[in-house]
C-alpha atoms as a PDB file:
ATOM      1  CA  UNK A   1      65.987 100.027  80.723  1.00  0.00           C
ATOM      2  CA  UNK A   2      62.393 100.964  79.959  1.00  0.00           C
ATOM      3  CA  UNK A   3      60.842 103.730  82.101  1.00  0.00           C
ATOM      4  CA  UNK A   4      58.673 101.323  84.279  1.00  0.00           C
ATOM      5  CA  UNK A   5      61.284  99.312  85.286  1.00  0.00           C
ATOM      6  CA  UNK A   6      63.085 102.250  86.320  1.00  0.00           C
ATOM      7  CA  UNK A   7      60.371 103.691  88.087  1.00  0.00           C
ATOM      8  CA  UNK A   8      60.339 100.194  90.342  1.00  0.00           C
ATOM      9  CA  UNK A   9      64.413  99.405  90.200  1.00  0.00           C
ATOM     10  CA  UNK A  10      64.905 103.679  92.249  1.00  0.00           C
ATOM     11  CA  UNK A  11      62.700 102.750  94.914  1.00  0.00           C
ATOM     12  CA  UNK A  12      62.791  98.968  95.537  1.00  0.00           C
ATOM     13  CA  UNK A  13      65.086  99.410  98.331  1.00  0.00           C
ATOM     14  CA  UNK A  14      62.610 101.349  99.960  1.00  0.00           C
ATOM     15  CA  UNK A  15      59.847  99.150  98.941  1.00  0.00           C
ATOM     16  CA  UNK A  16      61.731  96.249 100.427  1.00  0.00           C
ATOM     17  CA  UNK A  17      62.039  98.449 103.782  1.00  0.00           C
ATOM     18  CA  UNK A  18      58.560  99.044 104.178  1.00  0.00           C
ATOM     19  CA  UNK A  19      57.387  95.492 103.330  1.00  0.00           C
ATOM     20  CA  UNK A  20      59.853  94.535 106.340  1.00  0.00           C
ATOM     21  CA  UNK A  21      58.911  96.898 108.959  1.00  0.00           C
ATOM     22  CA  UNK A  22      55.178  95.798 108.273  1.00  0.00           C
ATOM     23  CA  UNK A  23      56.087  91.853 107.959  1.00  0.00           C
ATOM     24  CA  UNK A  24      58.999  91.361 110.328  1.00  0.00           C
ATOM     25  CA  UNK A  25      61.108  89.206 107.978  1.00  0.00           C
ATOM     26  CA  UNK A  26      63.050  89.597 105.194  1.00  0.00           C
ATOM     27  CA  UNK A  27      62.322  86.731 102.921  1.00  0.00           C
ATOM     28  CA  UNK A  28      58.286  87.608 102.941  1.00  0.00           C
ATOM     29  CA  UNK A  29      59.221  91.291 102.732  1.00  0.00           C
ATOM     30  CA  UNK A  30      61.110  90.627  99.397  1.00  0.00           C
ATOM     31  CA  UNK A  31      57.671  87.718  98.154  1.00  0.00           C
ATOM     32  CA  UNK A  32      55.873  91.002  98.728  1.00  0.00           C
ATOM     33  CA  UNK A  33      57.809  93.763  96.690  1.00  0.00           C
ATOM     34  CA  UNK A  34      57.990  90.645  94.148  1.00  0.00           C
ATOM     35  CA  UNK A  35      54.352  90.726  93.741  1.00  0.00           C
ATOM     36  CA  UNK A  36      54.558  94.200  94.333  1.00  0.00           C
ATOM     37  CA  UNK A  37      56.627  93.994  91.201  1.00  0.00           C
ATOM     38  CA  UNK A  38      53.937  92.058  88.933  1.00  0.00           C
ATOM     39  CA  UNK A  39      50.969  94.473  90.182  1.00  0.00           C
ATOM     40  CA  UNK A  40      53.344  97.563  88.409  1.00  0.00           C
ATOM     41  CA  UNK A  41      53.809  95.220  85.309  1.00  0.00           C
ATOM     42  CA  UNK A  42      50.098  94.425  84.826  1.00  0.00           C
ATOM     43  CA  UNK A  43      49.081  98.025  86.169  1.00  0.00           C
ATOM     44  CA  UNK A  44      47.572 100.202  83.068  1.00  0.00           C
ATOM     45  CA  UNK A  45      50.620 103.389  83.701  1.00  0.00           C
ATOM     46  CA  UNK A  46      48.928 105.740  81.927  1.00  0.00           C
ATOM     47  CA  UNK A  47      46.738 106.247  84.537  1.00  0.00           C
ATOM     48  CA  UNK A  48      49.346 105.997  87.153  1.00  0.00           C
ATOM     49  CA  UNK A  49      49.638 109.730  88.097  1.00  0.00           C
ATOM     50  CA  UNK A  50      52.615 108.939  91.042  1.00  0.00           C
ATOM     51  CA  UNK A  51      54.710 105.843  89.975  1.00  0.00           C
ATOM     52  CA  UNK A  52      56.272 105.679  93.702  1.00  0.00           C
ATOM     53  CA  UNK A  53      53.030 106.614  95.293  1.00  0.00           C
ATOM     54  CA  UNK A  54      51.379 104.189  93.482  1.00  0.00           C
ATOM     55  CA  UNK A  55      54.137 101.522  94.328  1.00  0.00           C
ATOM     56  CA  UNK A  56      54.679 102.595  98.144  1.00  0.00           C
ATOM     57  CA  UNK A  57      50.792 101.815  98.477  1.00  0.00           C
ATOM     58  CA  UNK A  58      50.472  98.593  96.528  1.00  0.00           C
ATOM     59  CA  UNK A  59      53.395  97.471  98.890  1.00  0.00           C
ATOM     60  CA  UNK A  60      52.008  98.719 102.042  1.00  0.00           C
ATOM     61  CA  UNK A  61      48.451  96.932 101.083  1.00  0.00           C
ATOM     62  CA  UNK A  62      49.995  93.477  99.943  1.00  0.00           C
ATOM     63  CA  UNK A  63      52.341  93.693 103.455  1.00  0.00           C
ATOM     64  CA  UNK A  64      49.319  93.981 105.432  1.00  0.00           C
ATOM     65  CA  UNK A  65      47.440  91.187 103.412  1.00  0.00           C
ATOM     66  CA  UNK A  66      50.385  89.036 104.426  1.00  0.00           C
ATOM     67  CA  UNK A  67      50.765  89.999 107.741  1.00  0.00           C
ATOM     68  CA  UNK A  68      47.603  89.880 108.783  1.00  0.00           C
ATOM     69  CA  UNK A  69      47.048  86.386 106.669  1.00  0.00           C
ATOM     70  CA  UNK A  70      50.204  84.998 108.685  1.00  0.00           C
ATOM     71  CA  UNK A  71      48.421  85.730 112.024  1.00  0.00           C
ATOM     72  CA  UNK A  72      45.236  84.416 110.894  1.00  0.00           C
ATOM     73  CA  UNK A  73      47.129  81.075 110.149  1.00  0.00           C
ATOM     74  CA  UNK A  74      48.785  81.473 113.758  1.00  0.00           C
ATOM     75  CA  UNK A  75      52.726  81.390 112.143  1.00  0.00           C
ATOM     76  CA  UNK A  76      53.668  84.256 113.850  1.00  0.00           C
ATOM     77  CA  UNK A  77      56.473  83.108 115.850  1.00  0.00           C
ATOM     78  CA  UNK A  78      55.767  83.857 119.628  1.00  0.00           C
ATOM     79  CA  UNK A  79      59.074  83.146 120.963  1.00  0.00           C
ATOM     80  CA  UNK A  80      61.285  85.045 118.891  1.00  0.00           C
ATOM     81  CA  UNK A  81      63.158  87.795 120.875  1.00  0.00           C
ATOM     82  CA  UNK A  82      65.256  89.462 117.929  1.00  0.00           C
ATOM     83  CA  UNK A  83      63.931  90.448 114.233  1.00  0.00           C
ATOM     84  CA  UNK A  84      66.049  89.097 111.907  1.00  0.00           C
ATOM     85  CA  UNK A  85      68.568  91.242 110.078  1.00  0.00           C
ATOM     86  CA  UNK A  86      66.651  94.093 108.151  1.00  0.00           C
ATOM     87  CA  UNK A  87      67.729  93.507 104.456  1.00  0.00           C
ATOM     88  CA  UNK A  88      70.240  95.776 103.205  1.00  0.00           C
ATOM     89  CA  UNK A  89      69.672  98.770 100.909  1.00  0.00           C
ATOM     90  CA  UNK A  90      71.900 101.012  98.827  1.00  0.00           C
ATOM     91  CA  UNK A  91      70.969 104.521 100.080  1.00  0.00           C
ATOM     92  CA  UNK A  92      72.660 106.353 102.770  1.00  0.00           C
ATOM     93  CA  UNK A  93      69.144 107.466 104.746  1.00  0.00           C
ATOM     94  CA  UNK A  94      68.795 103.674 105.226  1.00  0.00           C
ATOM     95  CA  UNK A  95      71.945 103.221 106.784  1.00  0.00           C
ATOM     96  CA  UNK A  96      71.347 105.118 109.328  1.00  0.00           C
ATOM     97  CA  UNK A  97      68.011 104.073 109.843  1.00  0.00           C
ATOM     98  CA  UNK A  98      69.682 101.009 110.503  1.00  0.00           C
ATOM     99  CA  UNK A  99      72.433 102.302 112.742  1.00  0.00           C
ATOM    100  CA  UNK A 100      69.856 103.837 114.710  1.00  0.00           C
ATOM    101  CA  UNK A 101      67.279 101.428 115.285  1.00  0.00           C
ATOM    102  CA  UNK A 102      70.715  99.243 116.642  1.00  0.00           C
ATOM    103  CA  UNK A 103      71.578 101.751 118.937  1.00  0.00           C
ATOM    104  CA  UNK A 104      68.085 101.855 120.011  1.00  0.00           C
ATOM    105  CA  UNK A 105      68.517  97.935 120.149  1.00  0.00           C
ATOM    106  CA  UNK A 106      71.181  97.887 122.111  1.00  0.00           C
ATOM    107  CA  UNK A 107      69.831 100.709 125.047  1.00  0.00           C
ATOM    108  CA  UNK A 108      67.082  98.554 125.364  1.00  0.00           C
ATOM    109  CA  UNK A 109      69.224  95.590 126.544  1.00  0.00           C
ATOM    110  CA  UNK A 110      71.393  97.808 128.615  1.00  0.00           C
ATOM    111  CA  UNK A 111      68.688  99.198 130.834  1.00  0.00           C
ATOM    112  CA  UNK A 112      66.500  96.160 130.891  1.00  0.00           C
ATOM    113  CA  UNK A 113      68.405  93.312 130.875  1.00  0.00           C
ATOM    114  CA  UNK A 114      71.533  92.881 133.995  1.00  0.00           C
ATOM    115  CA  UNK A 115      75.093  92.056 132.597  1.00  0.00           C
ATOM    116  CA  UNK A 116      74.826  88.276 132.708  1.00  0.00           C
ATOM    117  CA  UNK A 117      71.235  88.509 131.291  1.00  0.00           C
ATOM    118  CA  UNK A 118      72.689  90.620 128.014  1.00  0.00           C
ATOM    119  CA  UNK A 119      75.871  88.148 127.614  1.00  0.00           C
ATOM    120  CA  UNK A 120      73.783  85.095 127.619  1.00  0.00           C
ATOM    121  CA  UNK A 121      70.950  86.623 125.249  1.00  0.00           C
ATOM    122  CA  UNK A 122      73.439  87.795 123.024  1.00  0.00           C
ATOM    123  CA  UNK A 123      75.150  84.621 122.456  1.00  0.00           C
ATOM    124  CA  UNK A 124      72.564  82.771 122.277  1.00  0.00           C
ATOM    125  CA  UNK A 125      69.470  85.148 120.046  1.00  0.00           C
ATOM    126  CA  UNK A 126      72.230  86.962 118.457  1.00  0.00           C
ATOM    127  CA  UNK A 127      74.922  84.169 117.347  1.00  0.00           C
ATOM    128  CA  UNK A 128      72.989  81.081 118.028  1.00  0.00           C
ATOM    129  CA  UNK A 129      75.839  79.994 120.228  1.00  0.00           C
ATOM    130  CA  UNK A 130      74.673  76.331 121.885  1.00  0.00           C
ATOM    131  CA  UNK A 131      73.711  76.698 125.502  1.00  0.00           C
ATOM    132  CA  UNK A 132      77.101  74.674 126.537  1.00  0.00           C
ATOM    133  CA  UNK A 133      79.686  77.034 125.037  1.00  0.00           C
ATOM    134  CA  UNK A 134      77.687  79.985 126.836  1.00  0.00           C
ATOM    135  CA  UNK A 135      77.654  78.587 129.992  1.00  0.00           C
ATOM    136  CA  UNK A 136      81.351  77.623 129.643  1.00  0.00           C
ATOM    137  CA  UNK A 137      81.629  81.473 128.733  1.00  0.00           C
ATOM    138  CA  UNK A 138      79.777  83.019 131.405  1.00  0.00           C
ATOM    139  CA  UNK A 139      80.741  80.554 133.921  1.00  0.00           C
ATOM    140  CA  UNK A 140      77.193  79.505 134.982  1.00  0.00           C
ATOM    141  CA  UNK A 141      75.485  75.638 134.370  1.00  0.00           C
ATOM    142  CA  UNK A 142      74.094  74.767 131.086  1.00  0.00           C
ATOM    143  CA  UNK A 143      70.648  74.546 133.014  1.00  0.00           C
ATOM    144  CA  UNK A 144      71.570  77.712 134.345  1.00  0.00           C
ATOM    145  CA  UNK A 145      72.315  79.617 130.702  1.00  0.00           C
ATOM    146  CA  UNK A 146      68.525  78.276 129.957  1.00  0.00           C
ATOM    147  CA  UNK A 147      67.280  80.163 132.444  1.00  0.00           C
ATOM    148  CA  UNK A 148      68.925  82.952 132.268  1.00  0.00           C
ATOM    149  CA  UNK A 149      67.987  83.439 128.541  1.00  0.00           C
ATOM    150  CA  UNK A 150      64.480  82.463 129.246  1.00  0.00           C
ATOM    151  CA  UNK A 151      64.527  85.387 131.935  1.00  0.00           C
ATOM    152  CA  UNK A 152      66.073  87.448 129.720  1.00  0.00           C
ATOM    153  CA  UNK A 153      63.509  86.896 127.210  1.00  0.00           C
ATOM    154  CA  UNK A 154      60.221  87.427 129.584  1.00  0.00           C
ATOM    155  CA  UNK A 155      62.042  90.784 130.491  1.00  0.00           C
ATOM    156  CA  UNK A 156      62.143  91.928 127.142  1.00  0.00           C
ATOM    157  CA  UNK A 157      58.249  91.167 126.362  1.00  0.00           C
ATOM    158  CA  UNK A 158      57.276  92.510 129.751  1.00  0.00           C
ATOM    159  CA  UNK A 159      58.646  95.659 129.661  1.00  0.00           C
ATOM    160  CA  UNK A 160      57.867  96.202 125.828  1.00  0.00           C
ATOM    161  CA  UNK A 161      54.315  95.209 126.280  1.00  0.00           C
ATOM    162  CA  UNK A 162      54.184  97.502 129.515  1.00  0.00           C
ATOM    163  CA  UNK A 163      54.912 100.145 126.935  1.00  0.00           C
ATOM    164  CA  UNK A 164      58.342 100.905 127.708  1.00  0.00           C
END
């Protein structure tokens, strides 16, 4: 393995977290480190002074180019509740990064959201369960389990937008 590719392959992981935390979803997190990958095959490396500084930032600049680009085309989705699974890395600091931004996760339902509230959001944002099956579950109407998780929902964005 040449030196370059090295230099990308020991913090790709990382790259791939940062692209996500900027974008919000994994599949245009990994387009990004891709082209991330290109820029550090076409970059002249002899000037390259940092090879991860110099990687971290191309990232970081083509993340915001998309993120900002997906807004300007309006496909930010406005009625997602949950992120999608962060993509998974090999090094221990990002598992529990991950372990804590779930516990975080999961205190933020807790105190915002009543029991019914968390059960039906949870089935339904979580594991995509069908609104049926949940109200079967919780033992509320179908029509009911809507409106719960719509509630459940506007909490969520309230209270986050409220700034806590």
């Amino acid at each position: 393995m040449t030196t370059a590719v090295a230099d990308f392959v020991s913090v790709r992981s990382r790259l791939l977290g940062i692209a996500y935390r900027i974008i919000g979803r994994a599949a245009d997190a990994e387009d990004v480190v891709q082209d991330a990958w290109v820029r550090w095959q076409t970059a002249n490396r002899t000037e390259v002074r940092d090879s991860v500084a110099f990687l971290v930032t191309i990232t970081r600049r083509l993340a915001l180019n998309a993120a900002t680009s997906a807004y300007a085309r309006r496909e930010v989705c406005a009625g997602q509740s949950l992120p999608e699974p962060a993509p998974v890395a090999d090094e221990p600091a990002s598992e529990v990064e991950r372990a804590e931004t779930l516990a975080a996760a999961v205190r933020v339902l807790m105190e915002r959201l009543s029991p019914v509230e968390r059960a039906v959001f949870v089935l339904r944002e979580g594991f995509g369960y069908p609104f049926r099956e949940i109200a079967s579950a919780v033992g509320i109407s179908e029509a009911n389990a809507r409106q719960v998780a719509c509630r459940a929902r506007t909490h969520l964005r309230e209270k986050a937008g409220a700034g806590g």
